[in-house]
PDB file of N, CA and C in Angstrom:
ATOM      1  N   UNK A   1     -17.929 -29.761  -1.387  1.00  0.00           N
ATOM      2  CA  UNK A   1     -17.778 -28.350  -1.715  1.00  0.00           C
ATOM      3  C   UNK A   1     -16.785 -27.671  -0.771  1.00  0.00           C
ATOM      4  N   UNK A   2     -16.715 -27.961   0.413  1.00  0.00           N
ATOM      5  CA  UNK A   2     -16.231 -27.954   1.282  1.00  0.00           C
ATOM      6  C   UNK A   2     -14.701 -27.979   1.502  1.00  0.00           C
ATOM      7  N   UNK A   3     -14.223 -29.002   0.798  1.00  0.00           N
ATOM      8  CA  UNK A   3     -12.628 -29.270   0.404  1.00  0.00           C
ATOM      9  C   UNK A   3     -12.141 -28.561  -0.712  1.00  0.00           C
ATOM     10  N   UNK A   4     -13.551 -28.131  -1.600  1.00  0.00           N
ATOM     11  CA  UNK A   4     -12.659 -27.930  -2.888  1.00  0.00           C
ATOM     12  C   UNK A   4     -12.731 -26.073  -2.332  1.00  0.00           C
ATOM     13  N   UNK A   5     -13.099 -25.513  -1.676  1.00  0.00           N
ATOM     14  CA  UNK A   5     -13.151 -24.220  -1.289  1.00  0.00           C
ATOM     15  C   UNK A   5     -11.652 -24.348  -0.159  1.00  0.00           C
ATOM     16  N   UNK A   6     -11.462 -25.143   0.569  1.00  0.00           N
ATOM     17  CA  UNK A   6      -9.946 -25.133   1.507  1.00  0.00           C
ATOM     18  C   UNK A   6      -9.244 -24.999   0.363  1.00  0.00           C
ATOM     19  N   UNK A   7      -9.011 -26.073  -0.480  1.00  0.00           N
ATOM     20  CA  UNK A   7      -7.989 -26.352  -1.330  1.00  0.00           C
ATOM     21  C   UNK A   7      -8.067 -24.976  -2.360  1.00  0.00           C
ATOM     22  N   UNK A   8      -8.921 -24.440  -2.896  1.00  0.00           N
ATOM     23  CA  UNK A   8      -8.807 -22.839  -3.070  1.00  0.00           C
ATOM     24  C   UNK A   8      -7.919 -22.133  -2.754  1.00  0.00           C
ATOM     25  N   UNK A   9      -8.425 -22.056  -1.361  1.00  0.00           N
ATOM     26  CA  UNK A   9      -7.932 -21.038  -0.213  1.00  0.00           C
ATOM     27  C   UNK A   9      -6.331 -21.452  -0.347  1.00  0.00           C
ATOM     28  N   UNK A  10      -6.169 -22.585   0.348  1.00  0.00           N
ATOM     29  CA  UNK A  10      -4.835 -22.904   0.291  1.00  0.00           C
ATOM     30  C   UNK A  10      -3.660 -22.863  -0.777  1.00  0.00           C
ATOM     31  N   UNK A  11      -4.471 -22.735  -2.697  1.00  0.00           N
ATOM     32  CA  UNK A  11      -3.398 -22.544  -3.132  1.00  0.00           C
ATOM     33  C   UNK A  11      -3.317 -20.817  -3.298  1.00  0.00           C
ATOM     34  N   UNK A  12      -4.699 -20.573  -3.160  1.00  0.00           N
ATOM     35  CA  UNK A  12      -4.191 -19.023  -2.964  1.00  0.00           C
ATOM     36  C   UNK A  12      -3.364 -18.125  -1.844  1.00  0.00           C
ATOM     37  N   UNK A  13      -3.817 -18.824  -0.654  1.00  0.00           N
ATOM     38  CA  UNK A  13      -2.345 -18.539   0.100  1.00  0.00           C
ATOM     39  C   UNK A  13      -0.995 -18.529   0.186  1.00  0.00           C
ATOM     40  N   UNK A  14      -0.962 -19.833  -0.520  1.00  0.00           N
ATOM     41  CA  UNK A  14       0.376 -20.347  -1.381  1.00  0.00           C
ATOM     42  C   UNK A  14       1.031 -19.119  -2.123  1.00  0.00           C
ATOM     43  N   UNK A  15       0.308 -18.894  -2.991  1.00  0.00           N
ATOM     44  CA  UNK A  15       0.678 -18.685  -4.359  1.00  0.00           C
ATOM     45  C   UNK A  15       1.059 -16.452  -3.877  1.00  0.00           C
ATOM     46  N   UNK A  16       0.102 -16.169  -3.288  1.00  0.00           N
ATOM     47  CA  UNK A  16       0.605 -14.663  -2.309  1.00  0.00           C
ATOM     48  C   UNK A  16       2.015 -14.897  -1.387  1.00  0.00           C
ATOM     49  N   UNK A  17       2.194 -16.014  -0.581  1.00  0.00           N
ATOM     50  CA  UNK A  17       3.213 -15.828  -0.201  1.00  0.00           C
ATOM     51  C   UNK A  17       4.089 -16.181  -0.804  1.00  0.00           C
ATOM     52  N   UNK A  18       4.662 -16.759  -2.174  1.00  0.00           N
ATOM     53  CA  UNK A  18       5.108 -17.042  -3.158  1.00  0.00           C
ATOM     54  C   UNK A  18       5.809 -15.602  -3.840  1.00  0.00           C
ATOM     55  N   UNK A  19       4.299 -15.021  -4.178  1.00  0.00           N
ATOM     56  CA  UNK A  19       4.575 -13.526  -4.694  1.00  0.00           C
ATOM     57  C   UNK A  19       5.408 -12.541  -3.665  1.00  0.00           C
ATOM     58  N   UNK A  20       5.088 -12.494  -2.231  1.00  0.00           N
ATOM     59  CA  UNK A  20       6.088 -11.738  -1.528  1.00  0.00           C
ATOM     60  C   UNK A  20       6.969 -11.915  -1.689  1.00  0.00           C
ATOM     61  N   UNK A  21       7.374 -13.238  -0.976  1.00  0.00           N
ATOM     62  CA  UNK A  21       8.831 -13.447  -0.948  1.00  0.00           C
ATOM     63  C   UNK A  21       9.535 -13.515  -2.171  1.00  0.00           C
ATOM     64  N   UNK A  22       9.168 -14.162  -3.337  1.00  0.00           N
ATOM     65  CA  UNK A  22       9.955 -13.379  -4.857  1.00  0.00           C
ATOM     66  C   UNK A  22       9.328 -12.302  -5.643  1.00  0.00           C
ATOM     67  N   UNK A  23       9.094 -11.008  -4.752  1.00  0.00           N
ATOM     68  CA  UNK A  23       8.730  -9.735  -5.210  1.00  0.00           C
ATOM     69  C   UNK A  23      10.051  -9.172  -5.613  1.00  0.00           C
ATOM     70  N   UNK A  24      11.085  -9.438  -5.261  1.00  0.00           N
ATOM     71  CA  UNK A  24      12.799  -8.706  -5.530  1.00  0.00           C
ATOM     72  C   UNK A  24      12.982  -9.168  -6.808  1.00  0.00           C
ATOM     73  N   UNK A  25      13.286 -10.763  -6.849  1.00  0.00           N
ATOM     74  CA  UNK A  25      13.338 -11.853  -8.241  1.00  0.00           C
ATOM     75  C   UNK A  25      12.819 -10.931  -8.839  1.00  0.00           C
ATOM     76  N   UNK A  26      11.706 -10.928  -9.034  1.00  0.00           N
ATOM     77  CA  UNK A  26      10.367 -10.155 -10.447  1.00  0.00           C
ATOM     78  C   UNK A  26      10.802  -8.839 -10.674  1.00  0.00           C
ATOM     79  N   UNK A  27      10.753  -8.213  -9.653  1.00  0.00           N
ATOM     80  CA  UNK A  27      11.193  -6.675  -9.971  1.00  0.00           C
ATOM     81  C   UNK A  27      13.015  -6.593 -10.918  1.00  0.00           C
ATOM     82  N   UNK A  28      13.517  -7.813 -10.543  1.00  0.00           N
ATOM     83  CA  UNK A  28      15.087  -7.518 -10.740  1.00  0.00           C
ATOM     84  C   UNK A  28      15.052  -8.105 -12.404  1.00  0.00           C
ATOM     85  N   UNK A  29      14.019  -9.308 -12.751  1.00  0.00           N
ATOM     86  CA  UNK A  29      13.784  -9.708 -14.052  1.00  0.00           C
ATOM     87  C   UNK A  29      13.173  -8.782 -15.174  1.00  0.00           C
ATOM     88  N   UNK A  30      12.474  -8.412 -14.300  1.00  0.00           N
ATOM     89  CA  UNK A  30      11.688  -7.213 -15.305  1.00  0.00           C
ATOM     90  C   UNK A  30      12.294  -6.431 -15.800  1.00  0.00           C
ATOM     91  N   UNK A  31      13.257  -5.440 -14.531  1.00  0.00           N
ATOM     92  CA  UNK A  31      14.230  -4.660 -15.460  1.00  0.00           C
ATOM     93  C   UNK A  31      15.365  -5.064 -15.988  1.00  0.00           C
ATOM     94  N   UNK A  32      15.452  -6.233 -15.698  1.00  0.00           N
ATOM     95  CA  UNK A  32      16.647  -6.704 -17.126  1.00  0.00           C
ATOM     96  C   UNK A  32      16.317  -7.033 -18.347  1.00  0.00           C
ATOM     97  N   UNK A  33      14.579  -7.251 -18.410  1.00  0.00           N
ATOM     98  CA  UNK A  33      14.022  -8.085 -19.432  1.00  0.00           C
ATOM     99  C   UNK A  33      13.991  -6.655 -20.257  1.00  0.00           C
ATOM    100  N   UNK A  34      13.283  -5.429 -19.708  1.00  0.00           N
ATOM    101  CA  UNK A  34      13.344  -4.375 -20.113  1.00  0.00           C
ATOM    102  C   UNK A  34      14.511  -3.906 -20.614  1.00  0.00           C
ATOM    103  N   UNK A  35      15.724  -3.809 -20.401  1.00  0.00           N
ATOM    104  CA  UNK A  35      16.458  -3.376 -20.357  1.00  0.00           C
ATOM    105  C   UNK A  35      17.183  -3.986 -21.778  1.00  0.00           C
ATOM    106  N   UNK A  36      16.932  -5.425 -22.013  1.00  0.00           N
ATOM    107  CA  UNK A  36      17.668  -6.072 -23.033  1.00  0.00           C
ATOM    108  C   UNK A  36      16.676  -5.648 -24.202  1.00  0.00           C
ATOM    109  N   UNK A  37      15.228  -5.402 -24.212  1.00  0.00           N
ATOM    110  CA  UNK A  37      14.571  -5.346 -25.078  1.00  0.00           C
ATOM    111  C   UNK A  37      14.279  -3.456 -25.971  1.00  0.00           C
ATOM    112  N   UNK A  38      15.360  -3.081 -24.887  1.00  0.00           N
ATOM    113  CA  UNK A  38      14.980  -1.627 -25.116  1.00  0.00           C
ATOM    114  C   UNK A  38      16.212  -1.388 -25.925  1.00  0.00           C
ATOM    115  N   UNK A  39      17.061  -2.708 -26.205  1.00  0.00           N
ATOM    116  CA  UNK A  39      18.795  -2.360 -26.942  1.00  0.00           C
ATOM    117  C   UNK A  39      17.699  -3.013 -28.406  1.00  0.00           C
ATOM    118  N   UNK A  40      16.731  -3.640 -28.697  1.00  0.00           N
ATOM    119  CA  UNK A  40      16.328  -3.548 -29.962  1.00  0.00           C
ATOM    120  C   UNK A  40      15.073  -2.787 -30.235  1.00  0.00           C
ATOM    121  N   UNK A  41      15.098  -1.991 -30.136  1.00  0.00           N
ATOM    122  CA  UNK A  41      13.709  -0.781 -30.389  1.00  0.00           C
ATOM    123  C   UNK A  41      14.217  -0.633 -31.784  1.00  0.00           C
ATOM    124  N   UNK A  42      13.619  -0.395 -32.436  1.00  0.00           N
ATOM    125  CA  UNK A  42      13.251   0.047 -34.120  1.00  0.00           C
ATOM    126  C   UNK A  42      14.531  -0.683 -35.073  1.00  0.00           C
ATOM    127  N   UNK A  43      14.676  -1.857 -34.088  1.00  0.00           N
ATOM    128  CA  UNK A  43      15.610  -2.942 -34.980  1.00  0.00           C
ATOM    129  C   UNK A  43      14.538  -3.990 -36.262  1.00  0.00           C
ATOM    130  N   UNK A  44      14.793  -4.622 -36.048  1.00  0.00           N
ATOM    131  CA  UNK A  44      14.083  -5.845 -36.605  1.00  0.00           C
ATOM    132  C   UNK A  44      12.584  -6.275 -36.010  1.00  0.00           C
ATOM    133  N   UNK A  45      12.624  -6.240 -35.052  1.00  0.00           N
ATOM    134  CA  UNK A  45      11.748  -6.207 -34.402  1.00  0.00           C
ATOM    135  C   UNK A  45      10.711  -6.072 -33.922  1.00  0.00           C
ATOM    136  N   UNK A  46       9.510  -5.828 -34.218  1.00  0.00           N
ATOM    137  CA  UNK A  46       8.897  -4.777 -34.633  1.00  0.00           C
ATOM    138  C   UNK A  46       7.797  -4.922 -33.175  1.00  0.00           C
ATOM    139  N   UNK A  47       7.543  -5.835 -32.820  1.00  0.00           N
ATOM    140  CA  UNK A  47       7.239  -5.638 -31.205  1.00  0.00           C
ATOM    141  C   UNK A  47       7.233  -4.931 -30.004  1.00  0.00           C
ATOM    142  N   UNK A  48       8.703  -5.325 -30.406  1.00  0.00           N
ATOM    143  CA  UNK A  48       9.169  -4.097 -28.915  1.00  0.00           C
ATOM    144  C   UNK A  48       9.153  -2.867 -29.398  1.00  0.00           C
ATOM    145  N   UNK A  49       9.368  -2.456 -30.282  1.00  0.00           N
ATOM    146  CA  UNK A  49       8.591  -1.037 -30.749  1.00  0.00           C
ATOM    147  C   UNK A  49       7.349  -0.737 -30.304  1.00  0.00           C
ATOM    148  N   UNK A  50       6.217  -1.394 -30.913  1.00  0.00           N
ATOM    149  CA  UNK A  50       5.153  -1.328 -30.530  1.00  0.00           C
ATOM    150  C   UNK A  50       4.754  -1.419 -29.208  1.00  0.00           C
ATOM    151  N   UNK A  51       5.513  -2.012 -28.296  1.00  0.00           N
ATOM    152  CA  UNK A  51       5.357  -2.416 -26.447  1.00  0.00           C
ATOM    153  C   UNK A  51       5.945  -0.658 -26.207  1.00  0.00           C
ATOM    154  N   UNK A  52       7.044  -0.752 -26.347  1.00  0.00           N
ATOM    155  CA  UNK A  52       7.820   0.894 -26.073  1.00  0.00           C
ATOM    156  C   UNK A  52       7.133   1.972 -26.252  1.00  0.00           C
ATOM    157  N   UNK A  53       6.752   2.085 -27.402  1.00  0.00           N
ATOM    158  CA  UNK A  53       5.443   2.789 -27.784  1.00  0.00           C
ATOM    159  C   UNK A  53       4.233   3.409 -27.008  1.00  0.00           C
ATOM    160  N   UNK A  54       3.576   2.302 -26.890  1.00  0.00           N
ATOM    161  CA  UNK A  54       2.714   2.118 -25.506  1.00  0.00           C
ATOM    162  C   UNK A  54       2.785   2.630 -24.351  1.00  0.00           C
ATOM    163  N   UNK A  55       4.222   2.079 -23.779  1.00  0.00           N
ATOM    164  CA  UNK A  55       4.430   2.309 -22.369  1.00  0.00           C
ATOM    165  C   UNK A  55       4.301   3.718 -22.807  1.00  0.00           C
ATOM    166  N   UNK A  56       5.127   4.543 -23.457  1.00  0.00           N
ATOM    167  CA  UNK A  56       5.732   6.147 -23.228  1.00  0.00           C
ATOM    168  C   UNK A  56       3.923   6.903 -23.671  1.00  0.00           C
ATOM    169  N   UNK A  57       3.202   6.528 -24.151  1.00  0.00           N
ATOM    170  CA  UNK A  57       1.846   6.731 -24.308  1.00  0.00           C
ATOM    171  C   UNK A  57       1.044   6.869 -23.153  1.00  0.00           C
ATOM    172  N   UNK A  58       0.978   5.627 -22.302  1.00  0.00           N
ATOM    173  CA  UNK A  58      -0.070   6.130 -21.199  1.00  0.00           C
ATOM    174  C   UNK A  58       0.884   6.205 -19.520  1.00  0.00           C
TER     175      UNK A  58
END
């Protein structure tokens, strides 16, 4: 029980300092991902409408 609680720990340590150090990456993907998906709003699409939607909602 013992190992499998380190090995836990350890990939959750992992996996936070993972998230710090590519906190820039994520933030810089997001708004491009955003950014490309906001050039098809009420195209074909009918998703990102519905996501867009949302966001401006709550």
């Amino acid at each position: 029980f013992a190992v499998l609680m380190f090995m836990i720990f350890i990939l959750e340590l992992s996996a936070g300092i993972s998230g710090y150090v590519l906190k820039k990456d994520a933030g810089d993907l997001i708004k491009s991902k955003m950014m490309t998906s906001m050039q098809s709003y009420n195209l074909t699409v009918h998703n990102n409408s519905v996501v867009w939607d949302h966001l401006q909602e709550t």
